[in-house]
C-alpha atoms as a PDB file:
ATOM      1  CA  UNK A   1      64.787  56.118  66.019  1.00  0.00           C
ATOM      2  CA  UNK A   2      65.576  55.864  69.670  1.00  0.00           C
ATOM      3  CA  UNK A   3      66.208  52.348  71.127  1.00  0.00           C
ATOM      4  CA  UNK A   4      64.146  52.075  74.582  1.00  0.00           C
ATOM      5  CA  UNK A   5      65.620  48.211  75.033  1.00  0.00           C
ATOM      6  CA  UNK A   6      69.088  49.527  76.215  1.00  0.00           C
ATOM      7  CA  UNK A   7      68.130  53.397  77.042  1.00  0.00           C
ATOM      8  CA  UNK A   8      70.416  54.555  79.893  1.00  0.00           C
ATOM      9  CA  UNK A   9      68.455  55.954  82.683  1.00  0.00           C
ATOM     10  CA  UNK A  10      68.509  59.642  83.211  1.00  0.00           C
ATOM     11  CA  UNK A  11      70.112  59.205  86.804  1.00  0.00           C
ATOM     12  CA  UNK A  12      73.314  57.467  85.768  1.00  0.00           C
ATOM     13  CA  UNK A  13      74.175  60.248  83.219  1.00  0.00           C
ATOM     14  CA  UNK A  14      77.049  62.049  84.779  1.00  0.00           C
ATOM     15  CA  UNK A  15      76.641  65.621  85.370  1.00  0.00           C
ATOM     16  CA  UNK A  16      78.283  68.874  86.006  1.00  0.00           C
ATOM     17  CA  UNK A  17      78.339  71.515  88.629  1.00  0.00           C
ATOM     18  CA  UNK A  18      75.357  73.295  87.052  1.00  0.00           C
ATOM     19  CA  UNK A  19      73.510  69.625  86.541  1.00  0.00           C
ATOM     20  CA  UNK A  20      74.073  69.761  82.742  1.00  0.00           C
ATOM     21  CA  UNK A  21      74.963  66.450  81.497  1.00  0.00           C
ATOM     22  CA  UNK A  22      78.724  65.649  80.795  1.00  0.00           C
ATOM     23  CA  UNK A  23      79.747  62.869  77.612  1.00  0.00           C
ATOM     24  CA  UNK A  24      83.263  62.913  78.513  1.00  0.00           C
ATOM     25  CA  UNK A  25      85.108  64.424  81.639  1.00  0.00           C
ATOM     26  CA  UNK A  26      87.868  66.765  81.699  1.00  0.00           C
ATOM     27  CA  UNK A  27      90.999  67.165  83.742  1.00  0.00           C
ATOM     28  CA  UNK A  28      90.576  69.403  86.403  1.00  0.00           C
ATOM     29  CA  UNK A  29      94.209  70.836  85.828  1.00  0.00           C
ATOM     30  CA  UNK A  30      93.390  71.417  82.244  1.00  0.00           C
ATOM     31  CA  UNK A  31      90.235  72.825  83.243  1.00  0.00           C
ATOM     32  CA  UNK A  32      91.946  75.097  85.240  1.00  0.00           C
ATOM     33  CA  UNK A  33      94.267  76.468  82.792  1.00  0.00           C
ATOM     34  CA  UNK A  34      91.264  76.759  80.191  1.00  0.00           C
ATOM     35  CA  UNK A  35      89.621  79.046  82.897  1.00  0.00           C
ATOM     36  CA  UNK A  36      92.562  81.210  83.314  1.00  0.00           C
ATOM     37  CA  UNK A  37      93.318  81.252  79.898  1.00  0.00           C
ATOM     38  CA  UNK A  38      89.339  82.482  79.236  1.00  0.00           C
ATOM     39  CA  UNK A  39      90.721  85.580  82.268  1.00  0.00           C
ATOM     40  CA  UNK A  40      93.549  85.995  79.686  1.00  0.00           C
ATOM     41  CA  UNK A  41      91.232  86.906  77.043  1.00  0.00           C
ATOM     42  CA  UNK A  42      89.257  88.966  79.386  1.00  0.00           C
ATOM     43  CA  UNK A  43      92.276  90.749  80.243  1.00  0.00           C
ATOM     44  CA  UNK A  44      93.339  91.456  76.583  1.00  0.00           C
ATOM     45  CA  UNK A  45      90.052  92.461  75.900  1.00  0.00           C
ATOM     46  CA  UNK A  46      90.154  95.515  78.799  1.00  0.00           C
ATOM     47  CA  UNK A  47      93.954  96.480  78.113  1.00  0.00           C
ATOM     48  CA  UNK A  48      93.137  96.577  74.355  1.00  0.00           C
ATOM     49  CA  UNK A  49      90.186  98.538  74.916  1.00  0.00           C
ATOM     50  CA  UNK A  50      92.817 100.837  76.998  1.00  0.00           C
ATOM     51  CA  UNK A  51      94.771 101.686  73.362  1.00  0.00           C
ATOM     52  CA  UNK A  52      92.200 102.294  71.803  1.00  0.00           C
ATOM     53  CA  UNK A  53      91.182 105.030  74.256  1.00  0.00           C
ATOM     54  CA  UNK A  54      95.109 105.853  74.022  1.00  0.00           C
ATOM     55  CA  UNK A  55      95.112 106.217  70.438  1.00  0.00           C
ATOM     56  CA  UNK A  56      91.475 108.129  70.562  1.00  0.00           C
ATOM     57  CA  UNK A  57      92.907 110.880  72.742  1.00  0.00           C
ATOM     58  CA  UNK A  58      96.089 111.360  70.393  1.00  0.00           C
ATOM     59  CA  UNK A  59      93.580 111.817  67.414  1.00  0.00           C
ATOM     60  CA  UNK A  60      94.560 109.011  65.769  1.00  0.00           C
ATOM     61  CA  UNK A  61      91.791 107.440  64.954  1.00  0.00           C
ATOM     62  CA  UNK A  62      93.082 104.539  62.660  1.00  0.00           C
ATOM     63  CA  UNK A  63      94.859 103.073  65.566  1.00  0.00           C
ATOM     64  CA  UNK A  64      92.104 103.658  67.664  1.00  0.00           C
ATOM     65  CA  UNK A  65      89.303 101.633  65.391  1.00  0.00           C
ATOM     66  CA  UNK A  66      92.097  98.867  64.917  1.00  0.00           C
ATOM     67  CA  UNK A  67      92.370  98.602  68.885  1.00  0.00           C
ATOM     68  CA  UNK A  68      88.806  98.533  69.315  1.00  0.00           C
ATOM     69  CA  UNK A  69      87.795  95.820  66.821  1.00  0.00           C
ATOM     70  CA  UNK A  70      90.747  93.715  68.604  1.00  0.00           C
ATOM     71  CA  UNK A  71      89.105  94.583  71.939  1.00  0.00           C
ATOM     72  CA  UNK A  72      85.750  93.589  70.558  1.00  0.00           C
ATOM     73  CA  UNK A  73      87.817  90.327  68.814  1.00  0.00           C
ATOM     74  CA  UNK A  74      89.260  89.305  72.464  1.00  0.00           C
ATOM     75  CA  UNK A  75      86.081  89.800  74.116  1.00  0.00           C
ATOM     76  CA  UNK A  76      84.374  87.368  71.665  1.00  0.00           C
ATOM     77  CA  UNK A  77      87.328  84.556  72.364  1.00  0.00           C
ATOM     78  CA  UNK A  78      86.625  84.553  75.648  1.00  0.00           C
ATOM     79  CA  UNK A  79      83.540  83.765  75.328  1.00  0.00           C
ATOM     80  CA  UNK A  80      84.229  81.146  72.986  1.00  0.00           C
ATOM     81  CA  UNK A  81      86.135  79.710  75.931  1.00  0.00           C
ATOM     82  CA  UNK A  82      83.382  80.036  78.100  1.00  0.00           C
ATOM     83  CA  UNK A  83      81.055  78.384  75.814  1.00  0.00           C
ATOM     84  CA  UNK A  84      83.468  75.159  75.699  1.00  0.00           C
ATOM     85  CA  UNK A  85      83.862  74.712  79.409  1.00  0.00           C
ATOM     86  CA  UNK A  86      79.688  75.098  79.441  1.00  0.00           C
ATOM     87  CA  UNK A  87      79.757  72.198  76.270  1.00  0.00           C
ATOM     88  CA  UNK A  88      81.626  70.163  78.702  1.00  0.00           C
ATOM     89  CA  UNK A  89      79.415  70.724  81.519  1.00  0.00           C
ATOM     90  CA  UNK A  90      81.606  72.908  83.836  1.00  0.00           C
ATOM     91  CA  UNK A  91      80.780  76.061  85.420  1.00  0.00           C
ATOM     92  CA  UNK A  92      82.699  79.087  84.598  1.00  0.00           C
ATOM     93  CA  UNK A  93      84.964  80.968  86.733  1.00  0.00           C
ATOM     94  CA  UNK A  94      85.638  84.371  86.149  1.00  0.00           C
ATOM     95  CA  UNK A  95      88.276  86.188  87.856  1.00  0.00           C
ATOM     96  CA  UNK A  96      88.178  89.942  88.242  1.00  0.00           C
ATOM     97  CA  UNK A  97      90.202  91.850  85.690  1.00  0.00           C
ATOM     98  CA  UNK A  98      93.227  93.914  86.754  1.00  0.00           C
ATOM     99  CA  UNK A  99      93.179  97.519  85.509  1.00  0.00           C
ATOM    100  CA  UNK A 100      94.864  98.085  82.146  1.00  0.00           C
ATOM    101  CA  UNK A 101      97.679  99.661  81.712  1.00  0.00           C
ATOM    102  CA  UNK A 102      97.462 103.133  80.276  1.00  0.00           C
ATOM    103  CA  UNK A 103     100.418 105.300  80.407  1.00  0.00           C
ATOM    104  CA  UNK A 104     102.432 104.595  77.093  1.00  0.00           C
ATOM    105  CA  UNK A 105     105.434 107.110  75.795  1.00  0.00           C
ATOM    106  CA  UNK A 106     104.403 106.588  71.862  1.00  0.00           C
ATOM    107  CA  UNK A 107     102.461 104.511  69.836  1.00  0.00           C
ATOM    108  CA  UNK A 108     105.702 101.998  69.413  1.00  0.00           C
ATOM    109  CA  UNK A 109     105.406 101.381  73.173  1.00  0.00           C
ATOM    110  CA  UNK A 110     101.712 100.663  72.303  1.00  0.00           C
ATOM    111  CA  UNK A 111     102.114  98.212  70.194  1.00  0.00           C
ATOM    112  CA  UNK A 112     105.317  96.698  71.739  1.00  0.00           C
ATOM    113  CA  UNK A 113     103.101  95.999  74.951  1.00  0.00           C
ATOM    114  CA  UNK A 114      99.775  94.605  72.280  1.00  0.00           C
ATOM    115  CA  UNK A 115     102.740  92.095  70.952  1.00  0.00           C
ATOM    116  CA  UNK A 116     104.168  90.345  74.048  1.00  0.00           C
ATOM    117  CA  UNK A 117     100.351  90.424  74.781  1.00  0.00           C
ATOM    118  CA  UNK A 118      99.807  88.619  71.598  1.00  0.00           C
ATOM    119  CA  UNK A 119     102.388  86.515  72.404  1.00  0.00           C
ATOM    120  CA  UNK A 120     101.967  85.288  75.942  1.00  0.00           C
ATOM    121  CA  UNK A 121      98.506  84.435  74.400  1.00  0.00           C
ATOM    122  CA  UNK A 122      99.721  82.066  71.866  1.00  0.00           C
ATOM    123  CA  UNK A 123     102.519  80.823  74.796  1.00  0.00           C
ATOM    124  CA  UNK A 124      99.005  80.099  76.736  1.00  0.00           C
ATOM    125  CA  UNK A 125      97.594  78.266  73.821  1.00  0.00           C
ATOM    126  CA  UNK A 126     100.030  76.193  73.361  1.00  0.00           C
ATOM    127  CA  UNK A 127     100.593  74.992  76.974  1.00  0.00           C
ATOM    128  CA  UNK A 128      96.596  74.017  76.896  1.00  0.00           C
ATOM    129  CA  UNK A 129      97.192  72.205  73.522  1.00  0.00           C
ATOM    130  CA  UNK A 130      99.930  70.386  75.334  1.00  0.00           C
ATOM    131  CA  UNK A 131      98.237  69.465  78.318  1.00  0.00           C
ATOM    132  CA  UNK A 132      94.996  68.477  76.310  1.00  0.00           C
ATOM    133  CA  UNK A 133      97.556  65.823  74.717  1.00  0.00           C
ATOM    134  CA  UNK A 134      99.475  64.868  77.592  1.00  0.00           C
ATOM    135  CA  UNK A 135      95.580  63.389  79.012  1.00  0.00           C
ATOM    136  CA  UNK A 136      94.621  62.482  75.864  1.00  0.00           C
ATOM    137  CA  UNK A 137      91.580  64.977  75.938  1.00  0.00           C
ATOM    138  CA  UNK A 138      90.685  64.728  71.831  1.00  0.00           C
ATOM    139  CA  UNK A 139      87.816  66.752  72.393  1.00  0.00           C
ATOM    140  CA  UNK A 140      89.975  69.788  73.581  1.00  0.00           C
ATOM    141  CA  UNK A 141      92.584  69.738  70.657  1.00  0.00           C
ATOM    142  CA  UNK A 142      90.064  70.004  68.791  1.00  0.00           C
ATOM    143  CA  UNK A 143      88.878  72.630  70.104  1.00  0.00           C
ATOM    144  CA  UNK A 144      92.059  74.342  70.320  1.00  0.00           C
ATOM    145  CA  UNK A 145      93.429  73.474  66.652  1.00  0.00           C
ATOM    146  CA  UNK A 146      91.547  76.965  64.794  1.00  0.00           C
ATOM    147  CA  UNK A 147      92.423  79.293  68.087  1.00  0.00           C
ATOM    148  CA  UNK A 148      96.131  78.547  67.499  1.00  0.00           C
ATOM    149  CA  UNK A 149      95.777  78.954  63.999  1.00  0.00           C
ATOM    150  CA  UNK A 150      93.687  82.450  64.488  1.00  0.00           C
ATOM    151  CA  UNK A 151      96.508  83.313  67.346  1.00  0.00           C
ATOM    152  CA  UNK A 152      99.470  82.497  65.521  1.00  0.00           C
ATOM    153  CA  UNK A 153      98.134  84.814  62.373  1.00  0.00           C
ATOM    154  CA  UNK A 154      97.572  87.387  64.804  1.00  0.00           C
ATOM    155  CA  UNK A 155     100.745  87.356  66.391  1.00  0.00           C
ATOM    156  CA  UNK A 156     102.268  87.978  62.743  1.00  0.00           C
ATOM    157  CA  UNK A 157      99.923  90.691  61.741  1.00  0.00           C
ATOM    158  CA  UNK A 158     101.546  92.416  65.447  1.00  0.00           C
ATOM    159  CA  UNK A 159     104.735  92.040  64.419  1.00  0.00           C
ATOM    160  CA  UNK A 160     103.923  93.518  61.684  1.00  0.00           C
ATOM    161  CA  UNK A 161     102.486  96.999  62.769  1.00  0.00           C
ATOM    162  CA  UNK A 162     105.443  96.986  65.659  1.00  0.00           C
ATOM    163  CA  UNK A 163     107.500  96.714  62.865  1.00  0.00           C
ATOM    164  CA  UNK A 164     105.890  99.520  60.935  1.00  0.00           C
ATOM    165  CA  UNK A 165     105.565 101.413  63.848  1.00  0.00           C
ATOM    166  CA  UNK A 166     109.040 101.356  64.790  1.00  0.00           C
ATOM    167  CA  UNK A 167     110.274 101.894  61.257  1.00  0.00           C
ATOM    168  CA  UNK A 168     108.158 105.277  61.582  1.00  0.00           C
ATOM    169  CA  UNK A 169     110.239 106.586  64.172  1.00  0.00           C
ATOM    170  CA  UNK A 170     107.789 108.339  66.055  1.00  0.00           C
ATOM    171  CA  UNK A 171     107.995 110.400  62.836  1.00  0.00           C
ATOM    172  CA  UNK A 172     103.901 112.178  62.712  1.00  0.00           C
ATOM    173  CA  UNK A 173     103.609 111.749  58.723  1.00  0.00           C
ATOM    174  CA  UNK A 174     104.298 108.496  58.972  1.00  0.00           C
ATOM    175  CA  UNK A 175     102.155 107.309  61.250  1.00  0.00           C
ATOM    176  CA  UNK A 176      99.219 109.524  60.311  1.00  0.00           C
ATOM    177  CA  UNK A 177      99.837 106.973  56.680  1.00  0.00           C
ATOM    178  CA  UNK A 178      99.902 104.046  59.138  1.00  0.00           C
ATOM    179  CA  UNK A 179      96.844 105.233  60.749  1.00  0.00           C
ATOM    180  CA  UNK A 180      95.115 106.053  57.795  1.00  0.00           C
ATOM    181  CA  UNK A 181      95.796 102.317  56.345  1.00  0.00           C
ATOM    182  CA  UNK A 182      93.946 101.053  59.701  1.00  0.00           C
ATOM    183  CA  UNK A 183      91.113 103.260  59.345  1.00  0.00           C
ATOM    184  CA  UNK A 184      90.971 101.512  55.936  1.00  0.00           C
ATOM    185  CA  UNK A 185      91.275  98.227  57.247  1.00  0.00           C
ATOM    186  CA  UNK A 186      94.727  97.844  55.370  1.00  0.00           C
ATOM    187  CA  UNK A 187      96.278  96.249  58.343  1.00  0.00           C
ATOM    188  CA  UNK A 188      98.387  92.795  57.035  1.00  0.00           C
ATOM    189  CA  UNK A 189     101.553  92.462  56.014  1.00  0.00           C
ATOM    190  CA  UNK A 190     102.792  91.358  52.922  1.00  0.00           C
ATOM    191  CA  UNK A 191     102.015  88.129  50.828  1.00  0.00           C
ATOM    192  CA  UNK A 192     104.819  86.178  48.783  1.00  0.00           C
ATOM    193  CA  UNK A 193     102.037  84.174  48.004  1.00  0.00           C
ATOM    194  CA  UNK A 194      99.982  86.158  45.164  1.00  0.00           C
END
């Protein structure tokens, strides 16, 4: 039951841009970097969508359903994003997305590009981990601690279709087998584990 003796009134709440009410504030340079990290997403989300138009023209359709569920996947973490910054009573800021690149020599240049995308994503995550820590913002690492996880696990299952990619040698019956493993979903790499 709610106490009405020492009840805060409604006016001395702190508030947000959009009037919603805020528990704890946030640093406005770490709120900037989660804002253009939420654009990052955004962007991976269009360029990946790009591939899988790429790899839908070639015929390889495989590559082209494993580009679109990762389009789909980096659409849905940036709006993860944007729901924090609303759960902490900011407005968000969205930036308009560049074009995506589209003229790739061979499915290896495909997913060489998807890679260093993978990884300056999990460079951005870390720097916002970092600054979360450096201002002692709790409710950010928090936050952050299953998107690095998620990131870092994508980053390996990119290295390893670059790797398989490459190792095909631009070689068509090998990577009609690599496309036919996406199609099936059989897209991670190998487990020591069992």
């Amino acid at each position: 039951m709610l106490s009405t003796t020492n009840s805060t009134p409604a006016s001395s709440i702190a508030c947000g841009p959009s009037g919603r009410a805020i528990a704890e504030g946030i640093d406005s340079e770490l709120l900037n970097a989660i804002q253009d990290h939420l654009n990052m997403e955004r962007q991976a989300h269009a360029s990946y969508f790009a591939a899988a138009i790429w790899f839908a023209e070639r015929e390889l359709r495989g590559f082209s359903s494993f580009f679109r569920d990762e389009s789909s996947s980096e659409q849905k973490h940036a709006a993860k994003f944007a729901e924090y910054i609303i759960a902490r009573g900011q407005s968000v800021a969205l930036k308009a997305v560049d074009a995506p690149f589209q003229n790739w020599t061979s499915p290896a240049d495909v997913m060489g590009t998807a890679f260093q995308m993978e990884v300056d994503v999990t460079t951005s995550l870390q720097q916002l981990y970092s600054m979360a820590e450096r201002v002692s913002d709790t409710r950010t690492t928090v936050f952050l601690d299953p998107m690095v996880e998620m990131q870092t696990q994508s980053e390996h299952e990119f290295a390893h279709l670059l790797g398989r990619v490459k190792f095909a040698d631009n070689q068509a019956t090998a990577l009609l087998i690599i496309d036919n493993e996406l199609e099936q979903g059989k897209n991670k790499p190998a487990s020591l584990q069992g």
